[in-house]
PDB file of N, CA and C in Angstrom:
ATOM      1  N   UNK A   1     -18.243  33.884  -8.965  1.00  0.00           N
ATOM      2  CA  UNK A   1     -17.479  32.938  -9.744  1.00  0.00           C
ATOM      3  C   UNK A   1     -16.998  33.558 -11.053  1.00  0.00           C
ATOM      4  N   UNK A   2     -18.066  34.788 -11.789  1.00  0.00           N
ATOM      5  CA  UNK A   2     -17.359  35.561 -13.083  1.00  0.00           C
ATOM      6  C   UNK A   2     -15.992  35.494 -12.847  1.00  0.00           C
ATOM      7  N   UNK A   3     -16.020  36.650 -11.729  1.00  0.00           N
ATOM      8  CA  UNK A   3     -14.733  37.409 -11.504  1.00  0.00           C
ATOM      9  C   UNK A   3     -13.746  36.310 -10.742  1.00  0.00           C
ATOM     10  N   UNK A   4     -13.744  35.386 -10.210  1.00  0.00           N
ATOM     11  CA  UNK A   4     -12.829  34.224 -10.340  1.00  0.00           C
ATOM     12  C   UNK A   4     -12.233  33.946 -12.097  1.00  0.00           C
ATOM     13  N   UNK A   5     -12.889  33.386 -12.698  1.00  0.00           N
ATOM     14  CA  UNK A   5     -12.814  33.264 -14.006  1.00  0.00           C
ATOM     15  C   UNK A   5     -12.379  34.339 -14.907  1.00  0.00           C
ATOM     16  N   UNK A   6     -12.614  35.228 -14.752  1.00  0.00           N
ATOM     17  CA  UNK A   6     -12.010  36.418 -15.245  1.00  0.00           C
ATOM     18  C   UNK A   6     -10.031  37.007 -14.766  1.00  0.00           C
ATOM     19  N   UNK A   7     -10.204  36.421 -13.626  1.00  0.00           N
ATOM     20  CA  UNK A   7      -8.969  36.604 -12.671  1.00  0.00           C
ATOM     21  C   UNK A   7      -8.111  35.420 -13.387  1.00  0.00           C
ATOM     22  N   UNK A   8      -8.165  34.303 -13.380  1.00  0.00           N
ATOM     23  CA  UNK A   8      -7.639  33.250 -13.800  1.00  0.00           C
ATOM     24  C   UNK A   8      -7.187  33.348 -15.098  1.00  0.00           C
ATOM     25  N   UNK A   9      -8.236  34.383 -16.330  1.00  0.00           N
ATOM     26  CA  UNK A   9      -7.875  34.246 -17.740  1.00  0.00           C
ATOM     27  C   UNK A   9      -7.161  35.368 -18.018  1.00  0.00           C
ATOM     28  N   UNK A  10      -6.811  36.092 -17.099  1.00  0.00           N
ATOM     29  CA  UNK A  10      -6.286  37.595 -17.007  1.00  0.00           C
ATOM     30  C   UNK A  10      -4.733  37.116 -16.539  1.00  0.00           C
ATOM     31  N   UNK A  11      -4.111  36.145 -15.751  1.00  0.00           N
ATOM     32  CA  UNK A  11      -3.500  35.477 -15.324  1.00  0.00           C
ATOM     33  C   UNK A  11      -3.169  34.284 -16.100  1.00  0.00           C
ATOM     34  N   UNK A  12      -3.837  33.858 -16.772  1.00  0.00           N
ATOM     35  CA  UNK A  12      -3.202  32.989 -18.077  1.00  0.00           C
ATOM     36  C   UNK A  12      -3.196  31.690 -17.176  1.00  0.00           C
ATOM     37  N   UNK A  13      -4.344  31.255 -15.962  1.00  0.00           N
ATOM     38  CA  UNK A  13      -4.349  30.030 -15.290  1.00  0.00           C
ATOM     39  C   UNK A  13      -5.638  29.213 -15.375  1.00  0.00           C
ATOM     40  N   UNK A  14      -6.086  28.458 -15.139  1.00  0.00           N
ATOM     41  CA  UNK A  14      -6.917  27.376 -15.041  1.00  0.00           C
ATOM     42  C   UNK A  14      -7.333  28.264 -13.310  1.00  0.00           C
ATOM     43  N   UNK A  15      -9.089  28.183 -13.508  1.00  0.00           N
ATOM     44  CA  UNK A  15      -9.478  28.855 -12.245  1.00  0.00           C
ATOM     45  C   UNK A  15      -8.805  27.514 -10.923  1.00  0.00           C
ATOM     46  N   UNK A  16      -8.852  25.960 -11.318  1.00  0.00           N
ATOM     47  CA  UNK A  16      -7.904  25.471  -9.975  1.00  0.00           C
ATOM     48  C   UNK A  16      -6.743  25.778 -10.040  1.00  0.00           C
ATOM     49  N   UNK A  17      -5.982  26.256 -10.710  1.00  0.00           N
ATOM     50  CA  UNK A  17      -4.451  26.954 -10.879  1.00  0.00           C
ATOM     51  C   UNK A  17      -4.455  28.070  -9.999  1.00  0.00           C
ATOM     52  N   UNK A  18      -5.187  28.705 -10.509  1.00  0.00           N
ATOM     53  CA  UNK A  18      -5.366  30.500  -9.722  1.00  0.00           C
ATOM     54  C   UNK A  18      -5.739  30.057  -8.289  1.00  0.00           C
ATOM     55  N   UNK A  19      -6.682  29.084  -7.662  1.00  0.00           N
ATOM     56  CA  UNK A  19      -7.226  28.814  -6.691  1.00  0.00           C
ATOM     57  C   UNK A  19      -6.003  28.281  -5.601  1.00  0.00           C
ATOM     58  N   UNK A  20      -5.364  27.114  -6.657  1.00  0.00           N
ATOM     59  CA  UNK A  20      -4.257  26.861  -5.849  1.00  0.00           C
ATOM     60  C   UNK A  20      -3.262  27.909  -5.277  1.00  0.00           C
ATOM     61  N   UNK A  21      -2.618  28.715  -6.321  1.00  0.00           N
ATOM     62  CA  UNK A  21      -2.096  29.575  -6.373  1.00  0.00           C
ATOM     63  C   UNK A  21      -2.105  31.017  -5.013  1.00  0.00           C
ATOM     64  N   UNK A  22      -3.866  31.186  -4.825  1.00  0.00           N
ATOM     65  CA  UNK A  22      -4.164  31.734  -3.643  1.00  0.00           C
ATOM     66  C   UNK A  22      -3.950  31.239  -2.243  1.00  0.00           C
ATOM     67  N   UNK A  23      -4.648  30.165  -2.392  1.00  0.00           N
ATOM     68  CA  UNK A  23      -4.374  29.416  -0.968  1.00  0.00           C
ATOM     69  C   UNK A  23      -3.295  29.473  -0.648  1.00  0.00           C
ATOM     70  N   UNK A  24      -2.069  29.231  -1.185  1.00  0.00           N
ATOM     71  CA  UNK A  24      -0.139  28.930  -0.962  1.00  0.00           C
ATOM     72  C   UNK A  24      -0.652  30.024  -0.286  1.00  0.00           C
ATOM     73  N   UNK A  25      -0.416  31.246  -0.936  1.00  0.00           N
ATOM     74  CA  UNK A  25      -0.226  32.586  -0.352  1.00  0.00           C
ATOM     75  C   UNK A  25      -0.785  32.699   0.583  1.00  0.00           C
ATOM     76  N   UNK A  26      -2.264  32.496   1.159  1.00  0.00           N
ATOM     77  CA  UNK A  26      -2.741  32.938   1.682  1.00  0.00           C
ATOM     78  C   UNK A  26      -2.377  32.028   3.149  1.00  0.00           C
ATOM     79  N   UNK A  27      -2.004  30.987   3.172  1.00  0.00           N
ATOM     80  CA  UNK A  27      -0.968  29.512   3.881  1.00  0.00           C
ATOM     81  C   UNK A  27      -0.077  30.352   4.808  1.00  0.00           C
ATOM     82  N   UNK A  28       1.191  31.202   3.481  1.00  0.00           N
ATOM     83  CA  UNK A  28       2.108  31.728   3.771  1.00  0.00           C
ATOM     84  C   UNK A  28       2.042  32.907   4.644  1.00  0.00           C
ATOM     85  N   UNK A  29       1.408  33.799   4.351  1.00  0.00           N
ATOM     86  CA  UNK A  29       1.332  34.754   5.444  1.00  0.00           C
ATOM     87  C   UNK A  29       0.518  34.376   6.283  1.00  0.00           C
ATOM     88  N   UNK A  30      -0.489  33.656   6.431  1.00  0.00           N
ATOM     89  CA  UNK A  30      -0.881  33.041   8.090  1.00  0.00           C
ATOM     90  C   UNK A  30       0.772  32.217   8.536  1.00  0.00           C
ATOM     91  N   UNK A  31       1.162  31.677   8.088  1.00  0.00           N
ATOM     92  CA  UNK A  31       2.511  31.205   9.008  1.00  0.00           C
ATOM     93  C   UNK A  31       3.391  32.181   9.014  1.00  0.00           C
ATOM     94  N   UNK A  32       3.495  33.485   8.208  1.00  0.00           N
ATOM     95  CA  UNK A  32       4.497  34.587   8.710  1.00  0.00           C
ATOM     96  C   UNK A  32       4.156  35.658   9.611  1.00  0.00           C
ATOM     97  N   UNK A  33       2.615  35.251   9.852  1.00  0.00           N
ATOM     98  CA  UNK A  33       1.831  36.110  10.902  1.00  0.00           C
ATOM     99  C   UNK A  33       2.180  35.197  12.621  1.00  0.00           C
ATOM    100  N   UNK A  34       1.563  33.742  12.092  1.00  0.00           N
ATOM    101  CA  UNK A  34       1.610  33.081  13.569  1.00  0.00           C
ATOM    102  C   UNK A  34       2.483  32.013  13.422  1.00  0.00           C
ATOM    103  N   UNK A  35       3.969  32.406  13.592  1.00  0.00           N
ATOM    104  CA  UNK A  35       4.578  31.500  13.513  1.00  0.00           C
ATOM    105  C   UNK A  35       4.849  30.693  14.868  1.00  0.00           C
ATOM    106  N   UNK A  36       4.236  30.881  15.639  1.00  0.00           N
ATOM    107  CA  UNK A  36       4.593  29.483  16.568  1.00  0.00           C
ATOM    108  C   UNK A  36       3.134  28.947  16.302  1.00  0.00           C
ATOM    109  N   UNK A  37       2.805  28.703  15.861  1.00  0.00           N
ATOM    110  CA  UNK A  37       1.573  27.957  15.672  1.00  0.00           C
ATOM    111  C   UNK A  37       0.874  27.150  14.366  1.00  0.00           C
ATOM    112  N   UNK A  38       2.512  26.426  14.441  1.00  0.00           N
ATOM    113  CA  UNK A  38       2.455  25.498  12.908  1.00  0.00           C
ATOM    114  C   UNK A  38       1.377  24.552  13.220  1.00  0.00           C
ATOM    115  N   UNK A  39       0.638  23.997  12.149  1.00  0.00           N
ATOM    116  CA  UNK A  39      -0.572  22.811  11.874  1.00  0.00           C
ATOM    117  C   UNK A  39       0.446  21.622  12.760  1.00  0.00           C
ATOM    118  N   UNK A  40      -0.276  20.743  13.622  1.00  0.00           N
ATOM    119  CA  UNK A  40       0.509  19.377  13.317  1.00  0.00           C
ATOM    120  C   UNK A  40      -0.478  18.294  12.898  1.00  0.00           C
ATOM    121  N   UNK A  41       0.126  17.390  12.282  1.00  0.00           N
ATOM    122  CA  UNK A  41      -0.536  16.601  11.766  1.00  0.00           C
ATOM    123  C   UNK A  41      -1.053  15.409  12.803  1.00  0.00           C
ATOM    124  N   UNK A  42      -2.641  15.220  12.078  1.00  0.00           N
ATOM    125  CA  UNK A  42      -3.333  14.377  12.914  1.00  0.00           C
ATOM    126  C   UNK A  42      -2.863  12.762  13.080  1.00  0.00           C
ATOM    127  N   UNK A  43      -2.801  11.793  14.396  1.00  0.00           N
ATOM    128  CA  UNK A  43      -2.479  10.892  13.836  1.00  0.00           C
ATOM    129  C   UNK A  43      -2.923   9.546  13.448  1.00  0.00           C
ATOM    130  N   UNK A  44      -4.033   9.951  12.858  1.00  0.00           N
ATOM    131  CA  UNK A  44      -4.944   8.906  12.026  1.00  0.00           C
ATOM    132  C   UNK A  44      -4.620   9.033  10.468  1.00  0.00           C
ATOM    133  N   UNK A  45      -4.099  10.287  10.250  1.00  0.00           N
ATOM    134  CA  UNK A  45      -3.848  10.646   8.652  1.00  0.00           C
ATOM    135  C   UNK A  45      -2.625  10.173   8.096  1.00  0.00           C
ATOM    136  N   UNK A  46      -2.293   8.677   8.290  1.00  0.00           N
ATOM    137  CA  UNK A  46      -1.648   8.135   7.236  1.00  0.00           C
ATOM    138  C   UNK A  46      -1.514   8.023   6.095  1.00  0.00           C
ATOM    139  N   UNK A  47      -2.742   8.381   5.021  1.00  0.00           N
ATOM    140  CA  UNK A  47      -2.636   8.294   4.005  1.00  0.00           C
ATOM    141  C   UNK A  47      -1.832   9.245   3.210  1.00  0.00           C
ATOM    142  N   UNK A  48      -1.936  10.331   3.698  1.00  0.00           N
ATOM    143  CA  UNK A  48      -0.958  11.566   3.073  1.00  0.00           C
ATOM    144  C   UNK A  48       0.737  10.896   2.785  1.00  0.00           C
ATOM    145  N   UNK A  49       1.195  10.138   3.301  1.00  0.00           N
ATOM    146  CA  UNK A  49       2.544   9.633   3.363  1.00  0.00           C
ATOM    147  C   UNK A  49       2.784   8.081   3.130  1.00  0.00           C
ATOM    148  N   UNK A  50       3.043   7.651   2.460  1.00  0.00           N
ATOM    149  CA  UNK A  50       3.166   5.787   2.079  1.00  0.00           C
ATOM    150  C   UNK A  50       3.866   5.517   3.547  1.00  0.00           C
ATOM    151  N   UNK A  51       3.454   4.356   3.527  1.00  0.00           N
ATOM    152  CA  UNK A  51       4.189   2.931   4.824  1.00  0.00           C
ATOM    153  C   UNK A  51       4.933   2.570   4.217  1.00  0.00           C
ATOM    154  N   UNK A  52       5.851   2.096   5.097  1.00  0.00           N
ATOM    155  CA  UNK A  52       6.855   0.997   4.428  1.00  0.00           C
ATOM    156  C   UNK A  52       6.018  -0.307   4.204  1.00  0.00           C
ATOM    157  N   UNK A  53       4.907  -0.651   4.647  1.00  0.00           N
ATOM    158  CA  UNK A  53       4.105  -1.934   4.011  1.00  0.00           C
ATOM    159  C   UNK A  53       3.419  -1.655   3.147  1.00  0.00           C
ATOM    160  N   UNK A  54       3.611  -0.501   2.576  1.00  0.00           N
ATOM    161  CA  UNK A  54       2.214  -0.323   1.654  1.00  0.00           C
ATOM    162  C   UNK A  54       2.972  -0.865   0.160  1.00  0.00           C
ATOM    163  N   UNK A  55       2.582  -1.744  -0.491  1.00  0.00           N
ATOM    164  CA  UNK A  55       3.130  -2.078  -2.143  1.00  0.00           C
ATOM    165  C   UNK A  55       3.104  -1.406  -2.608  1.00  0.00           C
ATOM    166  N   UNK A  56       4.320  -1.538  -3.737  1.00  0.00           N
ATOM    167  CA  UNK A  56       4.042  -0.683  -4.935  1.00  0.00           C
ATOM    168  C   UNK A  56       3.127  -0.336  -5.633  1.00  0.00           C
ATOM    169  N   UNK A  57       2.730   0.737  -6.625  1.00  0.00           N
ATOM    170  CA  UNK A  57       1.379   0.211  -7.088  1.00  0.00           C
ATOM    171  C   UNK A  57       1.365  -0.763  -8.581  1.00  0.00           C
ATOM    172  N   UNK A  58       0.562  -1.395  -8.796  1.00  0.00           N
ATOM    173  CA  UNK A  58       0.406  -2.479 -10.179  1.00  0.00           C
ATOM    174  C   UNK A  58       0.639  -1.698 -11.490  1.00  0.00           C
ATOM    175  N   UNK A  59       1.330  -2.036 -12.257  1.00  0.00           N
ATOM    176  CA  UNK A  59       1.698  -1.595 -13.274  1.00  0.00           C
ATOM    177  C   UNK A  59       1.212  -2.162 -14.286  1.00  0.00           C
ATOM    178  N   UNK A  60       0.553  -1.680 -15.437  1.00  0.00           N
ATOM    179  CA  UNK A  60      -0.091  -2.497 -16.784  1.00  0.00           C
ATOM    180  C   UNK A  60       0.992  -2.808 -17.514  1.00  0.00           C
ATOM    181  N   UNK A  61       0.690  -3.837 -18.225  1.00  0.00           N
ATOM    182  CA  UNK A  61       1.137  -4.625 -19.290  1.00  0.00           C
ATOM    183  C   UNK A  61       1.405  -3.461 -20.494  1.00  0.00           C
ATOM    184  N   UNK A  62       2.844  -4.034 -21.054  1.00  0.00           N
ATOM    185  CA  UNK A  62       3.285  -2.972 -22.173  1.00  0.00           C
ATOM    186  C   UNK A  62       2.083  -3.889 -23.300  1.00  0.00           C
ATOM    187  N   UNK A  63       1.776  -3.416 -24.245  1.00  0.00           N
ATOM    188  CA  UNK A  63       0.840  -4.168 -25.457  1.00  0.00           C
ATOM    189  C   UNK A  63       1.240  -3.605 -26.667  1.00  0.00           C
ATOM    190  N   UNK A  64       1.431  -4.341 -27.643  1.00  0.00           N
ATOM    191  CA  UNK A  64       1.368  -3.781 -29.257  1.00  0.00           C
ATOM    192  C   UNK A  64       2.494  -3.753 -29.717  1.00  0.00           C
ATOM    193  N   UNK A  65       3.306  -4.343 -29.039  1.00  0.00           N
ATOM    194  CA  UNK A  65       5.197  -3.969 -29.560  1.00  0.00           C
ATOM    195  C   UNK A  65       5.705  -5.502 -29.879  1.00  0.00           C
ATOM    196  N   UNK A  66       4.908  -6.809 -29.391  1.00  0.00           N
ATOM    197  CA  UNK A  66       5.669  -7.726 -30.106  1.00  0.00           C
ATOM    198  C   UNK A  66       5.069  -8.366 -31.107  1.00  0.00           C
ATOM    199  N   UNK A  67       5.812  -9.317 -31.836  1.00  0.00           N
ATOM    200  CA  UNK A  67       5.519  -9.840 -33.278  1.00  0.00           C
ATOM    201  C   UNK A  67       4.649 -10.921 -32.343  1.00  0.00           C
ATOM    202  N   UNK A  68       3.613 -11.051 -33.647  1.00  0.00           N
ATOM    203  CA  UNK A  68       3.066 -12.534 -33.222  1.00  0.00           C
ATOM    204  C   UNK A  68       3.402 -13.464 -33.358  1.00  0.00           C
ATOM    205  N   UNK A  69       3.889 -14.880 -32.954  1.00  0.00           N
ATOM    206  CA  UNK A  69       4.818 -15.909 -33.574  1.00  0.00           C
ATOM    207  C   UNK A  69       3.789 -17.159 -34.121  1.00  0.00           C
ATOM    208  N   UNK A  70       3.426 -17.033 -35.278  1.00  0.00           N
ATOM    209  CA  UNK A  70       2.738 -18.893 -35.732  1.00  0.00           C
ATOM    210  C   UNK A  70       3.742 -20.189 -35.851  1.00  0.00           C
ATOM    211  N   UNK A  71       3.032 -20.850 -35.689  1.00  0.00           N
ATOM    212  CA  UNK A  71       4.063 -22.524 -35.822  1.00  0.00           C
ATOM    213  C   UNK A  71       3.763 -22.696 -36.972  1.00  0.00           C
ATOM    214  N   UNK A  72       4.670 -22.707 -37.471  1.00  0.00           N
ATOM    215  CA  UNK A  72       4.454 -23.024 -39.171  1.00  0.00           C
ATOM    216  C   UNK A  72       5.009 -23.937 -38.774  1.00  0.00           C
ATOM    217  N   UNK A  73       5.552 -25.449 -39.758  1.00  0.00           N
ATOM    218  CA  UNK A  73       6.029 -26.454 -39.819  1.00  0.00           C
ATOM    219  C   UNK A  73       7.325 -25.927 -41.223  1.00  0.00           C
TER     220      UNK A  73
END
């Protein structure tokens, strides 16, 4: 793990930066090695991709921007 960490600060990345960073690559030439033999996706793994039924998600309340109004008479 040093030399992870060392690799990453030598590279000017966050060790999940550098980590990410490997995997792509390492992704990429397995698919420029075996290219007929793309992943397909499983089909229980909906979640990776929204439904058209799935809602938007809930959005919070803006706060602190309006005047307060008293009833004065």
């Amino acid at each position: 793990m040093e030399h992870l960490g060392a690799w990453a600060e030598k590279e000017f990345l966050t060790v999940p930066q550098l980590t990410r960073v490997v995997v792509k690559r390492a992704i990429a030439e397995y698919l420029k090695q075996n290219p007929s033999n793309p992943p397909t996706p499983k089909p229980d793994s909906t979640h990776d991709s929204p439904s058209e039924t799935t809602p938007p998600p809930a959005t919070k309340a803006k706060r602190g921007n309006k005047k307060k109004t008293t009833n004065t008479p």
